[in-house]
PDB file of N, CA and C in Angstrom:
ATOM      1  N   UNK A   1    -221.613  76.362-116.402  1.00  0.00           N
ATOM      2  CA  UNK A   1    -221.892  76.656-117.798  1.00  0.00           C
ATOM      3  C   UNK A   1    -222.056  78.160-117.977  1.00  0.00           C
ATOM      4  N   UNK A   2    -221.391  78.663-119.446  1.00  0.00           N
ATOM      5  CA  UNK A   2    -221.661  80.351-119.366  1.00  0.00           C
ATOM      6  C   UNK A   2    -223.102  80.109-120.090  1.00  0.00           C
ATOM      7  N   UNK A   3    -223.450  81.728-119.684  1.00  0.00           N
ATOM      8  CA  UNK A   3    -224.679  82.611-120.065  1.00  0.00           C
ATOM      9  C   UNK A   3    -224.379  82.983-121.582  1.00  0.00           C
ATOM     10  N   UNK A   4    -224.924  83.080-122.359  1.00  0.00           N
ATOM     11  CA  UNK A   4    -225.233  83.866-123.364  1.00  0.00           C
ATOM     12  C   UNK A   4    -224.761  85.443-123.100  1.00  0.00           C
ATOM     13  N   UNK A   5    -225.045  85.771-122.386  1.00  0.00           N
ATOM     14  CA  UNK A   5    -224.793  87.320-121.927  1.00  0.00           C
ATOM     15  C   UNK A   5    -223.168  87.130-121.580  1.00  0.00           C
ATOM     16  N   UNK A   6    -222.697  85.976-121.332  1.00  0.00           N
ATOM     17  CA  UNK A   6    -220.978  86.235-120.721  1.00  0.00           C
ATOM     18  C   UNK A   6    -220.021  85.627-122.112  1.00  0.00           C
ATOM     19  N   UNK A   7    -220.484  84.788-123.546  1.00  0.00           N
ATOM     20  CA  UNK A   7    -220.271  84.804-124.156  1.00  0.00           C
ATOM     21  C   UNK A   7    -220.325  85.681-125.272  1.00  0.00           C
ATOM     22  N   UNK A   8    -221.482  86.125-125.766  1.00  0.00           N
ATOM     23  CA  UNK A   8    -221.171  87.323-126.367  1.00  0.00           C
ATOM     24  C   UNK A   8    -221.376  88.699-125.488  1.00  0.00           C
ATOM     25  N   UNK A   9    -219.893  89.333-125.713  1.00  0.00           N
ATOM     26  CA  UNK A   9    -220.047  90.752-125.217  1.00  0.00           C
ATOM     27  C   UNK A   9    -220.887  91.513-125.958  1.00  0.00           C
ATOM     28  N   UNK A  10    -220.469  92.168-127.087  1.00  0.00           N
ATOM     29  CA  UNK A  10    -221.138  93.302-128.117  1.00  0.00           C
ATOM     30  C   UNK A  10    -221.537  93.116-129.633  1.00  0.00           C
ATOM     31  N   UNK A  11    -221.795  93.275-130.708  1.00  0.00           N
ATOM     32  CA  UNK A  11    -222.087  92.850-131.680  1.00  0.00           C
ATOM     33  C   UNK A  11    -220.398  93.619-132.416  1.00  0.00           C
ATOM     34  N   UNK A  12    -220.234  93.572-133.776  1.00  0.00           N
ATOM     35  CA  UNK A  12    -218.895  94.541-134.075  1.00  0.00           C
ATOM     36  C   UNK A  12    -219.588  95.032-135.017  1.00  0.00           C
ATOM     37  N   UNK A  13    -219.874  96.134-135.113  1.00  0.00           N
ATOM     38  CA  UNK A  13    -220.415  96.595-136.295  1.00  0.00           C
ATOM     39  C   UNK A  13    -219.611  97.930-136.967  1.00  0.00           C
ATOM     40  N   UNK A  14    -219.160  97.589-138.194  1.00  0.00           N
ATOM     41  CA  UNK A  14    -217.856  98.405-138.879  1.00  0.00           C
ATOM     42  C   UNK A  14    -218.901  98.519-140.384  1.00  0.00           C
ATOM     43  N   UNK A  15    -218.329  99.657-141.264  1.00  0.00           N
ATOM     44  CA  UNK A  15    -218.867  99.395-142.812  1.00  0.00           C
ATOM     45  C   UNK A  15    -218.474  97.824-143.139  1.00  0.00           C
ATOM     46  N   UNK A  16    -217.204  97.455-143.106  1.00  0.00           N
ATOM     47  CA  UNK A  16    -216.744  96.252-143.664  1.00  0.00           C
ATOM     48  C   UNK A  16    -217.905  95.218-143.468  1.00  0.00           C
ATOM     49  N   UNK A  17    -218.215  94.851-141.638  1.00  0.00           N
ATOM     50  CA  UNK A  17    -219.437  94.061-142.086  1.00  0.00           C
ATOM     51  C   UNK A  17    -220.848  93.892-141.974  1.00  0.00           C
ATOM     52  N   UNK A  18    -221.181  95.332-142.222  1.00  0.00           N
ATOM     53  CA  UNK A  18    -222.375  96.080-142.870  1.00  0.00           C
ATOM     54  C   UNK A  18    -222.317  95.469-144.516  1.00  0.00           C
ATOM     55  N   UNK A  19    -221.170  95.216-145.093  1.00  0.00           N
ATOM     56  CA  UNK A  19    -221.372  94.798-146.586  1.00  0.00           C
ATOM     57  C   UNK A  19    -221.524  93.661-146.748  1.00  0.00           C
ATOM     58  N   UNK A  20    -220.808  92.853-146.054  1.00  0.00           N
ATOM     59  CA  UNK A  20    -220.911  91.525-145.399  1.00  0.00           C
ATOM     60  C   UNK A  20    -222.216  91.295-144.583  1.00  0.00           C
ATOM     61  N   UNK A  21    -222.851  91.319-144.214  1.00  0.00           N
ATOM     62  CA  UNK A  21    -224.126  91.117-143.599  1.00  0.00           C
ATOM     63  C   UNK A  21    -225.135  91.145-145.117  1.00  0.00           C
ATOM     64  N   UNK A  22    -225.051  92.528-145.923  1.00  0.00           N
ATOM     65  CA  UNK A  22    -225.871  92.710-146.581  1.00  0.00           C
ATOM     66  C   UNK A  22    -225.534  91.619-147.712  1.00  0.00           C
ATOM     67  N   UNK A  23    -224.224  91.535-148.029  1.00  0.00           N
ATOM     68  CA  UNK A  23    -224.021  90.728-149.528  1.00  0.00           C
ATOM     69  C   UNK A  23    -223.880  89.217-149.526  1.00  0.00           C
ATOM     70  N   UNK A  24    -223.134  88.810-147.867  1.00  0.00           N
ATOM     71  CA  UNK A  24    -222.792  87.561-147.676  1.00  0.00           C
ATOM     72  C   UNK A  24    -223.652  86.807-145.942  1.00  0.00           C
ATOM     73  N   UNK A  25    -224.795  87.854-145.863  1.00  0.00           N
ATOM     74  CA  UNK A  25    -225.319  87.438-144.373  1.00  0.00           C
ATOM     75  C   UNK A  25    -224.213  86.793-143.293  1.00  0.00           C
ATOM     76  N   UNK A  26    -223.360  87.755-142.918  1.00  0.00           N
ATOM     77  CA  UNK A  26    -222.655  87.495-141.757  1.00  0.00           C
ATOM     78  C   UNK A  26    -222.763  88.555-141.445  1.00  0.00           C
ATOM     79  N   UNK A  27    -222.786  88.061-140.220  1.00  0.00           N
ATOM     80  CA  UNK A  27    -222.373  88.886-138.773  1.00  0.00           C
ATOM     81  C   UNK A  27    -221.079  89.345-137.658  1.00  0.00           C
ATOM     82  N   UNK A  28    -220.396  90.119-137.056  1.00  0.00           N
ATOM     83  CA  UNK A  28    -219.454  89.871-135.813  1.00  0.00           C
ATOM     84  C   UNK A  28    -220.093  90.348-135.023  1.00  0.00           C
ATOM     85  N   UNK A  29    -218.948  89.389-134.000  1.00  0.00           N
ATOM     86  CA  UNK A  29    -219.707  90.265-132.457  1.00  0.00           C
ATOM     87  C   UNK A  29    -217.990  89.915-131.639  1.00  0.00           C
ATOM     88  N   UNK A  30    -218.221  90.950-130.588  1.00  0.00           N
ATOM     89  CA  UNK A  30    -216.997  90.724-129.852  1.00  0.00           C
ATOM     90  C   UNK A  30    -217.510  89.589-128.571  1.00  0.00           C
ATOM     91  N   UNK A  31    -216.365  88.493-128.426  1.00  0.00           N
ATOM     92  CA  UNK A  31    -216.919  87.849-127.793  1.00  0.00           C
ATOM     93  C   UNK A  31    -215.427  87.394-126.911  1.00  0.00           C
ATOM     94  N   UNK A  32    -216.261  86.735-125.076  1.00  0.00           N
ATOM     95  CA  UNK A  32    -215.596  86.045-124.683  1.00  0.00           C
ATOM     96  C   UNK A  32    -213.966  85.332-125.110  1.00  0.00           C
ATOM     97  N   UNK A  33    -212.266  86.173-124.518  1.00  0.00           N
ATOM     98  CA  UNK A  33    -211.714  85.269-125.264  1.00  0.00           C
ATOM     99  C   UNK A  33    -211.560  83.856-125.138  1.00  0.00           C
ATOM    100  N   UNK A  34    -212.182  83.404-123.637  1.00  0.00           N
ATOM    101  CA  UNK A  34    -212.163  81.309-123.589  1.00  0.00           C
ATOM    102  C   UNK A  34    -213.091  80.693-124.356  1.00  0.00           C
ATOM    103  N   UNK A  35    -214.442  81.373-125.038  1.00  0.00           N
ATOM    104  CA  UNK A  35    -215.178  80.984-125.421  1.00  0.00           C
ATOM    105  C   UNK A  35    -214.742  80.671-127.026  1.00  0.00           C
ATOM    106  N   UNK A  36    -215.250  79.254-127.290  1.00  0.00           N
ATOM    107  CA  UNK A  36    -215.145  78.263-128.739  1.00  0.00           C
ATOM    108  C   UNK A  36    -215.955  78.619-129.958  1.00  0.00           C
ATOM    109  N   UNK A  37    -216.121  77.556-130.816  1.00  0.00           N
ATOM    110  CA  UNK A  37    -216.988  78.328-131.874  1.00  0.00           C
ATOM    111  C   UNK A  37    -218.501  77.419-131.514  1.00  0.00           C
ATOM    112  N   UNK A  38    -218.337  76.399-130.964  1.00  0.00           N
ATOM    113  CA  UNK A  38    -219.244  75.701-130.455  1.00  0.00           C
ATOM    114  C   UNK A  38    -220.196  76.659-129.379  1.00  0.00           C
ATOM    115  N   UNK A  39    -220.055  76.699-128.257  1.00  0.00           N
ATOM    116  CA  UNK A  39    -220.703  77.838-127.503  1.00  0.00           C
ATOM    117  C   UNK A  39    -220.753  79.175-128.226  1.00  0.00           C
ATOM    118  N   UNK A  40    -220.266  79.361-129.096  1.00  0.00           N
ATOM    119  CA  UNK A  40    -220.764  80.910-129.943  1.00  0.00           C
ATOM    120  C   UNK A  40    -221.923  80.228-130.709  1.00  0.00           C
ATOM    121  N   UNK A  41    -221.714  79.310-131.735  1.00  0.00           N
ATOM    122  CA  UNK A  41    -223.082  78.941-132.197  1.00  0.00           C
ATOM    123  C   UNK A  41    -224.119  78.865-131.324  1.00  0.00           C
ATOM    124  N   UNK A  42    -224.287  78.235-130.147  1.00  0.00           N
ATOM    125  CA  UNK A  42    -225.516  78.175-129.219  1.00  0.00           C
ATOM    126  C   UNK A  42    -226.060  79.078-128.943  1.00  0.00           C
ATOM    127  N   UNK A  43    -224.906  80.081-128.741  1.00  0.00           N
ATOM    128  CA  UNK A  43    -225.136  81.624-127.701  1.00  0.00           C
ATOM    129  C   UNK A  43    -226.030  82.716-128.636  1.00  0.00           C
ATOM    130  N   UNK A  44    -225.495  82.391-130.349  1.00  0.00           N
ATOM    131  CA  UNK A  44    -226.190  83.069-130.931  1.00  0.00           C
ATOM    132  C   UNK A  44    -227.617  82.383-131.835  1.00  0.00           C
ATOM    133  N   UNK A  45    -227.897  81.245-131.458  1.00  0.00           N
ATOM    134  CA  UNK A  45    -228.863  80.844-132.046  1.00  0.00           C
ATOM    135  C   UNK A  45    -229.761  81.017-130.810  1.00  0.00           C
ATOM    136  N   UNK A  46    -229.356  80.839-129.772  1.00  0.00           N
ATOM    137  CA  UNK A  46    -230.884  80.708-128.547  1.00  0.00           C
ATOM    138  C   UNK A  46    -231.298  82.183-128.587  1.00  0.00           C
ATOM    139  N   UNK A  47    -229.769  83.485-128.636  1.00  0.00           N
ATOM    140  CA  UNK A  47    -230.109  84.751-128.569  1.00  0.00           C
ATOM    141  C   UNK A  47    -231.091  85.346-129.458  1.00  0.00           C
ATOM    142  N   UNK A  48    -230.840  85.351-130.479  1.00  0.00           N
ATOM    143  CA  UNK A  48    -231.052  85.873-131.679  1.00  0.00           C
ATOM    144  C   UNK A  48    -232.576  85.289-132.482  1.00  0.00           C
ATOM    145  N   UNK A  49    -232.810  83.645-132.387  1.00  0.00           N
ATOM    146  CA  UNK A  49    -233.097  82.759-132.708  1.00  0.00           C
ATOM    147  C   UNK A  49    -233.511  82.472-134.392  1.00  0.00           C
ATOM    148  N   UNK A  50    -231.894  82.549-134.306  1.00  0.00           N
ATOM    149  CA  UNK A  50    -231.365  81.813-136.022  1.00  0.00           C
ATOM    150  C   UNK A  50    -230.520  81.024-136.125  1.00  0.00           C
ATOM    151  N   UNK A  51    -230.538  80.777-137.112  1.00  0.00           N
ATOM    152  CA  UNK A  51    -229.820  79.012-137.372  1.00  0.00           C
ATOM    153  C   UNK A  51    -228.839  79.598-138.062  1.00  0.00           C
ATOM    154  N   UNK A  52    -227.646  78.797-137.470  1.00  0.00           N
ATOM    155  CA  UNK A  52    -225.811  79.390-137.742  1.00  0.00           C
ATOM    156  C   UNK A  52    -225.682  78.343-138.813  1.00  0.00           C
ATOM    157  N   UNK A  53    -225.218  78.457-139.824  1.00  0.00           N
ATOM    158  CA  UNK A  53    -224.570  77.844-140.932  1.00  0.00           C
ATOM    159  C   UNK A  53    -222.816  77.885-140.430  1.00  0.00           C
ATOM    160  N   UNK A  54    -221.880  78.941-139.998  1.00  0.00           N
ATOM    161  CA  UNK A  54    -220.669  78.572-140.106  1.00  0.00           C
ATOM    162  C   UNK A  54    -219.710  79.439-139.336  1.00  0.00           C
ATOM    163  N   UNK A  55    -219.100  79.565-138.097  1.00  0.00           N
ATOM    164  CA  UNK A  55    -218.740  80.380-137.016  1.00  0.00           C
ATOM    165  C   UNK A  55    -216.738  80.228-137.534  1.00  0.00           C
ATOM    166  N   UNK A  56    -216.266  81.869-137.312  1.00  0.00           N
ATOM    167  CA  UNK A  56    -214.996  81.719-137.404  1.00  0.00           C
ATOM    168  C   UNK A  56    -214.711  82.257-136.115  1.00  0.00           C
ATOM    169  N   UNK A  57    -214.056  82.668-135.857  1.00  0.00           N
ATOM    170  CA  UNK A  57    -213.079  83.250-134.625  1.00  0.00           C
ATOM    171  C   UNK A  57    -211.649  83.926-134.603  1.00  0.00           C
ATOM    172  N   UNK A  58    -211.627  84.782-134.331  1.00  0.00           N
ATOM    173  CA  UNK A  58    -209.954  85.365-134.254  1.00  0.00           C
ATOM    174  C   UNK A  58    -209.553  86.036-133.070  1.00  0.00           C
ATOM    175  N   UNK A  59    -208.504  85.922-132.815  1.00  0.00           N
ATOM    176  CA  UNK A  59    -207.925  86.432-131.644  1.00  0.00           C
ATOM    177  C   UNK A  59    -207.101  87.884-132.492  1.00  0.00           C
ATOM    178  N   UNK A  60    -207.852  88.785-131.635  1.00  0.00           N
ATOM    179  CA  UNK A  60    -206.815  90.429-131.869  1.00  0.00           C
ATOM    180  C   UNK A  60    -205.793  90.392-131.009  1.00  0.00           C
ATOM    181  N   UNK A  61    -204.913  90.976-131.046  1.00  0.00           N
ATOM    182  CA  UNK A  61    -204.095  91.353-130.525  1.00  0.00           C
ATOM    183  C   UNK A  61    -204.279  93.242-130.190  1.00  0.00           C
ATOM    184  N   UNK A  62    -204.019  93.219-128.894  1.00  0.00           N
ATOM    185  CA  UNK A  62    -204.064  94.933-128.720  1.00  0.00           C
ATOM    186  C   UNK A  62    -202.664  95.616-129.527  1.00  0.00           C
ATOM    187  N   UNK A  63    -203.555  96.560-129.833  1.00  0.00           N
ATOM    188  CA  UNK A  63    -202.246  97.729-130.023  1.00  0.00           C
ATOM    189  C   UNK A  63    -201.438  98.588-129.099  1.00  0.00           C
ATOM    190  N   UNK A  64    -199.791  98.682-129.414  1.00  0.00           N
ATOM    191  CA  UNK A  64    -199.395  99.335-128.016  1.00  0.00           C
ATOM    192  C   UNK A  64    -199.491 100.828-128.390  1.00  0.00           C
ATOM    193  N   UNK A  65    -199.449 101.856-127.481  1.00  0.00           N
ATOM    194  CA  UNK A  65    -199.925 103.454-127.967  1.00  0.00           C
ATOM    195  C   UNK A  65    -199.216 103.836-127.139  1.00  0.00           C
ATOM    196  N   UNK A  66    -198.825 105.191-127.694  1.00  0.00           N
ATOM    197  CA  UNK A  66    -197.850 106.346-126.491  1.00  0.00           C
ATOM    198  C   UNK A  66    -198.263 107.321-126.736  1.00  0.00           C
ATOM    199  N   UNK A  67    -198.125 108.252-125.521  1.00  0.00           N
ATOM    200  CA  UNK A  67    -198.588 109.637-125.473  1.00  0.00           C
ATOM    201  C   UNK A  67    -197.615 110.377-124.570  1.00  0.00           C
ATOM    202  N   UNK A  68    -196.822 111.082-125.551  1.00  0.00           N
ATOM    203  CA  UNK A  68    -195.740 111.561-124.837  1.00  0.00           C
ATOM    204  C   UNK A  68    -194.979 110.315-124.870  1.00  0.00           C
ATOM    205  N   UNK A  69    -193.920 110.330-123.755  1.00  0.00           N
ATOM    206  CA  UNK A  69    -192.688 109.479-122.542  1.00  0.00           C
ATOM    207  C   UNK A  69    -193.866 108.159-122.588  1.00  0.00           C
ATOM    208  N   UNK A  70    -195.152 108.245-122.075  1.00  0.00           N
ATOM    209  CA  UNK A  70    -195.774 107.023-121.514  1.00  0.00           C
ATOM    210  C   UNK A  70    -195.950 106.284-122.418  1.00  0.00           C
ATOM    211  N   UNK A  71    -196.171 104.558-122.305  1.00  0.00           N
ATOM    212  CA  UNK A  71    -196.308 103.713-123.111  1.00  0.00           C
ATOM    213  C   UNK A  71    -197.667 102.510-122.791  1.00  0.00           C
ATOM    214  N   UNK A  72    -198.312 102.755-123.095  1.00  0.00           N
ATOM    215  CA  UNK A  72    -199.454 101.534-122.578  1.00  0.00           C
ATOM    216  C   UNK A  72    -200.031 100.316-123.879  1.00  0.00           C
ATOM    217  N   UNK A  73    -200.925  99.504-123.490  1.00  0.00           N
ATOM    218  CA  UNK A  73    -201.109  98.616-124.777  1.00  0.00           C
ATOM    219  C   UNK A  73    -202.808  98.572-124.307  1.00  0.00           C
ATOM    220  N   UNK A  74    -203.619  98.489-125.497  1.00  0.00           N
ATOM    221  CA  UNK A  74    -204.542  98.109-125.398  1.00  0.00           C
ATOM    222  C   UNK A  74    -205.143  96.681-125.181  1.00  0.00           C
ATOM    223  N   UNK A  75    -206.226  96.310-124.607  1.00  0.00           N
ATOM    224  CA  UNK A  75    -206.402  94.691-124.270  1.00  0.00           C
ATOM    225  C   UNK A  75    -206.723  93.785-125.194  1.00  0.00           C
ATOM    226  N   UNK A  76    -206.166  92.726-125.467  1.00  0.00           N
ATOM    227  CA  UNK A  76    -206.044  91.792-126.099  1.00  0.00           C
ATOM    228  C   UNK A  76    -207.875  91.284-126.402  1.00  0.00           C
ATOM    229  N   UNK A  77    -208.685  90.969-127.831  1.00  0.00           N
ATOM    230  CA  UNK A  77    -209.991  90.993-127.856  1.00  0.00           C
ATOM    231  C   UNK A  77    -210.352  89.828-128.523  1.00  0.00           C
ATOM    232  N   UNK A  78    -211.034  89.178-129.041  1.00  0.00           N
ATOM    233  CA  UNK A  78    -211.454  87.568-129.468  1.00  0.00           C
ATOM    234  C   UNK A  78    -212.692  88.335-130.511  1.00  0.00           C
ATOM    235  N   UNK A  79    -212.829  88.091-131.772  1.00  0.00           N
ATOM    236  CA  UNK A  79    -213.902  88.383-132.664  1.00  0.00           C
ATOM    237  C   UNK A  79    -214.048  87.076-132.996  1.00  0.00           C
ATOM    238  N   UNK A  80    -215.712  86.773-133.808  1.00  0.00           N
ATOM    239  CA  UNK A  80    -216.616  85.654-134.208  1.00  0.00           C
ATOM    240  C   UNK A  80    -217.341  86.619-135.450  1.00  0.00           C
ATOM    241  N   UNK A  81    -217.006  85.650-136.303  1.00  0.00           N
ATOM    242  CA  UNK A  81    -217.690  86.007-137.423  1.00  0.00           C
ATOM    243  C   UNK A  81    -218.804  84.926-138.024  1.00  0.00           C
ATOM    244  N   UNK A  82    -219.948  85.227-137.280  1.00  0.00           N
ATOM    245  CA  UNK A  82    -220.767  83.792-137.724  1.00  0.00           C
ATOM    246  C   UNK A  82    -221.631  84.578-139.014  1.00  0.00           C
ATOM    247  N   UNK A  83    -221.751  82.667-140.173  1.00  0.00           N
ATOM    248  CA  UNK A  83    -222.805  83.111-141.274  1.00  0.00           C
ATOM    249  C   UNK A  83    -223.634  82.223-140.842  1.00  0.00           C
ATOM    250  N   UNK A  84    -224.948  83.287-141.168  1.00  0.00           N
ATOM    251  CA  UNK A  84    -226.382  82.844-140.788  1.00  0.00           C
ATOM    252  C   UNK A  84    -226.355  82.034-142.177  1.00  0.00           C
ATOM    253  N   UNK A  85    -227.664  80.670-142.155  1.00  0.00           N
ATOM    254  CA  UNK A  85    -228.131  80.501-143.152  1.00  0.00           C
ATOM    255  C   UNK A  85    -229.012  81.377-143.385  1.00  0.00           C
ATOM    256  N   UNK A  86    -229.254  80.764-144.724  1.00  0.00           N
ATOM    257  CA  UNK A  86    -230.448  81.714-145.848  1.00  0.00           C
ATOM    258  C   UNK A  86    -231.971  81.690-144.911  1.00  0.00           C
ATOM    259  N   UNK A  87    -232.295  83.082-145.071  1.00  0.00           N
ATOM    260  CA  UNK A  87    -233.972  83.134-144.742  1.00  0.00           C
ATOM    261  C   UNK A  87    -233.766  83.871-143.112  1.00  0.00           C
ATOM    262  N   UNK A  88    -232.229  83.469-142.758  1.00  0.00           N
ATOM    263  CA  UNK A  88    -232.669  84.472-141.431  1.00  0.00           C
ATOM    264  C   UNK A  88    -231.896  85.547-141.367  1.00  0.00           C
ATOM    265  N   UNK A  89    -231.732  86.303-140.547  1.00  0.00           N
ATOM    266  CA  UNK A  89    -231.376  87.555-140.166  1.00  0.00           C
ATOM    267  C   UNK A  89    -231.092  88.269-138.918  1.00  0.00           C
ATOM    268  N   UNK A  90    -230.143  89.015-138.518  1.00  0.00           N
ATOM    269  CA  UNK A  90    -229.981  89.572-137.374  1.00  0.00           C
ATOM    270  C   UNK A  90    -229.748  91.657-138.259  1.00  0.00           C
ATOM    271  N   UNK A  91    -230.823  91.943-137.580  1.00  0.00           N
ATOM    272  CA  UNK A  91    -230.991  93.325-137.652  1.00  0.00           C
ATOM    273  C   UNK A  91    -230.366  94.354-136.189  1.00  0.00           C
ATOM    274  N   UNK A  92    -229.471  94.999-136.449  1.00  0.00           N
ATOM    275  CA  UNK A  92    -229.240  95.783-134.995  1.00  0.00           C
ATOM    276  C   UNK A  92    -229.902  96.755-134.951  1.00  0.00           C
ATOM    277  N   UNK A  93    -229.930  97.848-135.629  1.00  0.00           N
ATOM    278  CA  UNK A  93    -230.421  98.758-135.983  1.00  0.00           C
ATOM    279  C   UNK A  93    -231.894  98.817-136.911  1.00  0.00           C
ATOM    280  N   UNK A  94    -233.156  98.522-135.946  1.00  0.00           N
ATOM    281  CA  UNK A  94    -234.422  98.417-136.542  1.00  0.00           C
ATOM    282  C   UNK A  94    -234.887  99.980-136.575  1.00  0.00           C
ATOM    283  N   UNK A  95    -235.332 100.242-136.999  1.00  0.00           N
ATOM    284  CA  UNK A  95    -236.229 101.278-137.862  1.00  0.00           C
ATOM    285  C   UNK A  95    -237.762 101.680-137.123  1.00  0.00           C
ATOM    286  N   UNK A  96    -237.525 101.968-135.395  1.00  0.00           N
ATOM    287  CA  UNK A  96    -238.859 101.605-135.104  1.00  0.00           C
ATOM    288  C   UNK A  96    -239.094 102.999-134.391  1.00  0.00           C
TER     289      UNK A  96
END
């Protein structure tokens, strides 16, 4: 069984859902790409300890980049966009 720590990697935090957090209480986080929306709900309710109302998921695709002659691609990444229900909250940035 995974860890919490091997399902979610990082949180994603962009303006986009900084407005979204504030207007529509969701969250992203970059996560695990084998991991479901089922084990993301768990991972972030035991973490966090809030109650998930509704988990999406998307698969990125990397971008390929050149510099000069050379050609490389960036790695392929899995985002989760879970909405908290009402009354809870995930704060990254506390004020302390």
């Amino acid at each position: 069984m995974k860890s919490n720590r091997d399902i979610i990697i990082r949180p994603f935090v962009t303006e986009k859902m900084s407005v979204a957090q504030d207007a529509e209480n969701k969250v992203a986080f970059v996560i695990d790409r084998k991991a479901n929306k089922i084990e993301v709900r768990k991972a972030v309710e035991e973490k966090f300890n809030v109650k998930v109302k509704k988990v999406a998921t998307m698969n990125i695709t990397g971008k390929t980049k050149r510099l000069g002659r050379f050609e490389g691609k960036r790695s392929n990444w899995k985002k989760a966009v879970v909405t908290l229900q009402e009354g809870f909250k995930i704060d990254f940035f506390e004020g302390k």
